[in-house]
C-alpha atoms as a PDB file:
ATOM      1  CA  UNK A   1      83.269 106.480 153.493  1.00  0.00           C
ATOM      2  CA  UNK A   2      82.295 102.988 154.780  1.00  0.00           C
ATOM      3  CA  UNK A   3      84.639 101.724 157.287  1.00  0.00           C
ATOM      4  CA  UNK A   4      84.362  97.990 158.392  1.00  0.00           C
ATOM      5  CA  UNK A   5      86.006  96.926 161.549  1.00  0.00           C
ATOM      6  CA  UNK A   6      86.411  93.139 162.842  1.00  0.00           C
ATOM      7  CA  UNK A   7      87.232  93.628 166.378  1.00  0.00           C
ATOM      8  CA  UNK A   8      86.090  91.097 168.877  1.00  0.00           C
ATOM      9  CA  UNK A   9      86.771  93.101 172.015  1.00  0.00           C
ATOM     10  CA  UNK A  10      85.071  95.627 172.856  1.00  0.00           C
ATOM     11  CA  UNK A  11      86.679  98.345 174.415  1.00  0.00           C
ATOM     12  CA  UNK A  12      89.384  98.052 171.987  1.00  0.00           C
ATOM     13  CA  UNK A  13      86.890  98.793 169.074  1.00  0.00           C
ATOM     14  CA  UNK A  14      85.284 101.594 170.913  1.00  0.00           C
ATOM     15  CA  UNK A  15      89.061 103.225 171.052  1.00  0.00           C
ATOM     16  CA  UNK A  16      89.442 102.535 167.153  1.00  0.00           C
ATOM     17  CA  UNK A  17      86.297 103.703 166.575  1.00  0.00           C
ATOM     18  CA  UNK A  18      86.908 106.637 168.317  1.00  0.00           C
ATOM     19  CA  UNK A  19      90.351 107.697 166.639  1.00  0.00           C
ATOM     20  CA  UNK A  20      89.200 106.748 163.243  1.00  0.00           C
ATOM     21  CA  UNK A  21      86.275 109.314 163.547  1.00  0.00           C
ATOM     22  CA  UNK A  22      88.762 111.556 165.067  1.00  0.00           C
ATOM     23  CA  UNK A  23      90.828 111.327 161.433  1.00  0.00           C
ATOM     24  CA  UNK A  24      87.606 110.697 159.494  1.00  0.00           C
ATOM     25  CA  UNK A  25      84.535 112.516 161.006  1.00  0.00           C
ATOM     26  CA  UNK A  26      82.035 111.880 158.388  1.00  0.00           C
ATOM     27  CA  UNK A  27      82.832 108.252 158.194  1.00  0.00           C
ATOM     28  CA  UNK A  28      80.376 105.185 158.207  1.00  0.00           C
ATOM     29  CA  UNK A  29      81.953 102.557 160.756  1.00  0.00           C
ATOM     30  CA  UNK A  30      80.481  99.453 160.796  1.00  0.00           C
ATOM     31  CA  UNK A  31      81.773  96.308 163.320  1.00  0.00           C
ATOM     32  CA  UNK A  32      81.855  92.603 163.014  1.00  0.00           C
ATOM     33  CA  UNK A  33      82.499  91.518 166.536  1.00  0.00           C
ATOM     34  CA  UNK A  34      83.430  87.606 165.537  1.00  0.00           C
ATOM     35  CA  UNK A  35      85.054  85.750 162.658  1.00  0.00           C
ATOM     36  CA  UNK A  36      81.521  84.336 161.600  1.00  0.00           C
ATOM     37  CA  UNK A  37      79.920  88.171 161.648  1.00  0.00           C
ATOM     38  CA  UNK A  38      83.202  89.640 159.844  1.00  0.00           C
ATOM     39  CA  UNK A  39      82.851  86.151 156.985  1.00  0.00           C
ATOM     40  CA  UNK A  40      79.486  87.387 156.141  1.00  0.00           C
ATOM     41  CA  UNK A  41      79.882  91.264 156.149  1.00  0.00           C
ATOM     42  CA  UNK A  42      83.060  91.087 154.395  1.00  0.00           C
ATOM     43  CA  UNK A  43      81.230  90.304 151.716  1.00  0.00           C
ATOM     44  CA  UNK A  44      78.994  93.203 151.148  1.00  0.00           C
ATOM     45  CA  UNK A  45      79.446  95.367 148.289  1.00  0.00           C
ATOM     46  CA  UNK A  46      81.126  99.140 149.525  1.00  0.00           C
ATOM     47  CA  UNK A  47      83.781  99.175 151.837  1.00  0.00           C
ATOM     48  CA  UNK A  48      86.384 101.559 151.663  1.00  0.00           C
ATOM     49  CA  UNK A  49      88.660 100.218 154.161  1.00  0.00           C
ATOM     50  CA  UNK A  50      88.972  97.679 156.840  1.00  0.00           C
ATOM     51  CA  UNK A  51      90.400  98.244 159.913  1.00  0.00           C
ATOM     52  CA  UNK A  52      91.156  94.164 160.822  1.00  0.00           C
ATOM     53  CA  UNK A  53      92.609  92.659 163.993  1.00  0.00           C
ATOM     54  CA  UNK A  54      94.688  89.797 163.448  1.00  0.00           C
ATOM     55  CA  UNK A  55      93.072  87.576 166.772  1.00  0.00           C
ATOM     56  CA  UNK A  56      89.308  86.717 166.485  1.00  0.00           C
ATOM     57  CA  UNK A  57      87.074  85.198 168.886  1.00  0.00           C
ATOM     58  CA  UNK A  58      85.213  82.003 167.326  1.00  0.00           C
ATOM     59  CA  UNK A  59      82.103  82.059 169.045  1.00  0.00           C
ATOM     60  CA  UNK A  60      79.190  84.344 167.711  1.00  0.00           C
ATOM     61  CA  UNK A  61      78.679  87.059 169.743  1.00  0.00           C
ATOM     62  CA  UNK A  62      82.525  87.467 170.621  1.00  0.00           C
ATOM     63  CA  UNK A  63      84.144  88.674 173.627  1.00  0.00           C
ATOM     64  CA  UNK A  64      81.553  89.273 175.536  1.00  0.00           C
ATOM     65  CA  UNK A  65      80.247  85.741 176.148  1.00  0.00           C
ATOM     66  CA  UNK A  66      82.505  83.860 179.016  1.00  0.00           C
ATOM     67  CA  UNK A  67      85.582  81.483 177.801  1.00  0.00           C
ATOM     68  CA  UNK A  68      88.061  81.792 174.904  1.00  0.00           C
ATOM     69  CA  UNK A  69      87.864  81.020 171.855  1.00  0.00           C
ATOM     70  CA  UNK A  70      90.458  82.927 169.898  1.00  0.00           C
ATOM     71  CA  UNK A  71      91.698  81.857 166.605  1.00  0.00           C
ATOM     72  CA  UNK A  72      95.278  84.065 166.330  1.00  0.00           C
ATOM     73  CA  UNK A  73      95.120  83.700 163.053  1.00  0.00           C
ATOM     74  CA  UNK A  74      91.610  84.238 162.064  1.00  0.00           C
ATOM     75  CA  UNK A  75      92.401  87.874 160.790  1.00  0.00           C
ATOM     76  CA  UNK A  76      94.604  86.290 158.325  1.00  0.00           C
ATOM     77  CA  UNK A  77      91.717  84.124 157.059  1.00  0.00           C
ATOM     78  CA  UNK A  78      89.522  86.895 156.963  1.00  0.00           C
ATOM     79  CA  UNK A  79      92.640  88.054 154.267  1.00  0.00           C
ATOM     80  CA  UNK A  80      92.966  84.383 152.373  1.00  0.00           C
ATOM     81  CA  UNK A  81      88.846  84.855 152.326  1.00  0.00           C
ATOM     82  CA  UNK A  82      88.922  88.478 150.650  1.00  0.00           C
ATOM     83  CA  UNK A  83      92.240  87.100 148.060  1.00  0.00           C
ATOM     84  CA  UNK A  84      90.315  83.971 147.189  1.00  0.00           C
ATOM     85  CA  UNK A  85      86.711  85.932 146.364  1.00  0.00           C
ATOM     86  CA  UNK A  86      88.937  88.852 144.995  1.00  0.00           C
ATOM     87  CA  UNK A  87      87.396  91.358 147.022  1.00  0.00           C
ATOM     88  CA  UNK A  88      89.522  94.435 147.126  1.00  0.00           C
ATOM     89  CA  UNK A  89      89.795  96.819 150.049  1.00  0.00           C
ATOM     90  CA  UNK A  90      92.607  98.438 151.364  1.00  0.00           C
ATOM     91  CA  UNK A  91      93.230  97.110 154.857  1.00  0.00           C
ATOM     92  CA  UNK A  92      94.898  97.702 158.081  1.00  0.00           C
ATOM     93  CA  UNK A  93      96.044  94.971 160.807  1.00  0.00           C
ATOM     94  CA  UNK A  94      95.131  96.282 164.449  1.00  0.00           C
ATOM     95  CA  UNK A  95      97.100  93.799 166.833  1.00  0.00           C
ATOM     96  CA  UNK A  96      99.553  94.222 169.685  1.00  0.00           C
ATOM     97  CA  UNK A  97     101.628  91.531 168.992  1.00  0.00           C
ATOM     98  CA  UNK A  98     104.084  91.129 166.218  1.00  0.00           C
ATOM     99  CA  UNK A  99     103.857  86.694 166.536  1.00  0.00           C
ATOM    100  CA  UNK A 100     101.019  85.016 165.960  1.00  0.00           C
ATOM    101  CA  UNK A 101     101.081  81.081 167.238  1.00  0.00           C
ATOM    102  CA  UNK A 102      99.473  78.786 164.750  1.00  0.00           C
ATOM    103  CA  UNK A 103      99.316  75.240 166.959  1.00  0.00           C
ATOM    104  CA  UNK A 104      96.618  72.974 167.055  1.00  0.00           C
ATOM    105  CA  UNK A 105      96.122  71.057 169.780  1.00  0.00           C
ATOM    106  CA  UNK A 106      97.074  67.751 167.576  1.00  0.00           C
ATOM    107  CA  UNK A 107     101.023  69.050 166.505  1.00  0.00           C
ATOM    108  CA  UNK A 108     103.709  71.953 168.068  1.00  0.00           C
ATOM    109  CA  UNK A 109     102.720  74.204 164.925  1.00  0.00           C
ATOM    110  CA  UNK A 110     104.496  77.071 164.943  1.00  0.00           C
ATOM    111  CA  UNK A 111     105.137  80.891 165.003  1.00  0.00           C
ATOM    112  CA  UNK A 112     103.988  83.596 162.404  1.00  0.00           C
ATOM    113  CA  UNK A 113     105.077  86.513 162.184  1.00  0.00           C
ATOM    114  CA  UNK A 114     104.310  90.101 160.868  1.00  0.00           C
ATOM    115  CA  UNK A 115     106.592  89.925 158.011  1.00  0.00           C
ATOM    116  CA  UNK A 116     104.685  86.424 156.720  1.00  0.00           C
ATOM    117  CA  UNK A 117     101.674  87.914 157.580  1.00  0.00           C
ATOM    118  CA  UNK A 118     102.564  90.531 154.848  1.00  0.00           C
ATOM    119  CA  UNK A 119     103.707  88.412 152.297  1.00  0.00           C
ATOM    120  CA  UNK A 120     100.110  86.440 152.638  1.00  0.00           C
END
C-alpha cells in the first residue's frame, strides 16, 4: 500500500507516520512537506490513500525554513487539483481546527468550515 502524506510540519507527520504504520505495518508512506511538493506528487500514478492536512506552508521546503507562509486552505486545493485532473484516491483531512479563514489581505473574506469543506 502506497500512502501519500502532505504535512508541512514536521513533528506532526512523524506522529501520523507513526500511527499509520502502527494500523498498516507493511505500508509505503511517502511525504510532501509543501503545497508545491504535494502539486507534483499528487500526480503520480499509485496511491492508495492520502492522509492530507487542510493548512500548507507555501514556501518549498515547508516548516522548517523561518516565517509563515500558510495557505489554510491549500489542502482544499490540493482536493479542487485531484477533482479537476480526476485523480481518485480515497482521502483523509488531518487538521485541528474545524474553521478554516479564507481572507486575503485585499477583502474580510471569510470562514470555512468542515461541513463546506465536505461538500467541495
Amino acid at each position: 500500500m502506497r500512502i501519500l502524506i502532505i504535512e508541512d510540519n514536521d513533528d506532526k507527520c512523524k506522529r501520523v507516520s507513526t500511527i499509520t504504520l502502527e494500523v498498516l505495518p507493511s505500508a509505503t508512506i511517502v511525504r510532501a512537506s509543501d503545497y508545491f511538493e504535494a502539486d507534483q506528487k499528487i500526480e503520480e500514478p499509485g496511491w492508495d490513500l492520502l492522509l492530507l492536512d487542510m493548512t500548507l506552508d507555501l514556501r518549498r521546503g515547508g516548516a522548517g525554513r523561518p516565517g509563515t507562509a500558510q495557505d489554510y486552505t491549500g489542502g482544499l486545493k490540493i482536493i479542487g487539483k485531484m477533482f479537476y485532473d480526476e485523480l481518485m484516491v480515497p482521502t483523509l483531512i488531518i487538521t485541528g481546527f474545524d474553521s478554516f479563514p479564507t481572507a486575503r489581505s485585499n477583502d474580510k473574506g471569510s470562514v470555512l468550515g468542515l461541513e463546506a469543506v465536505e461538500r467541495e
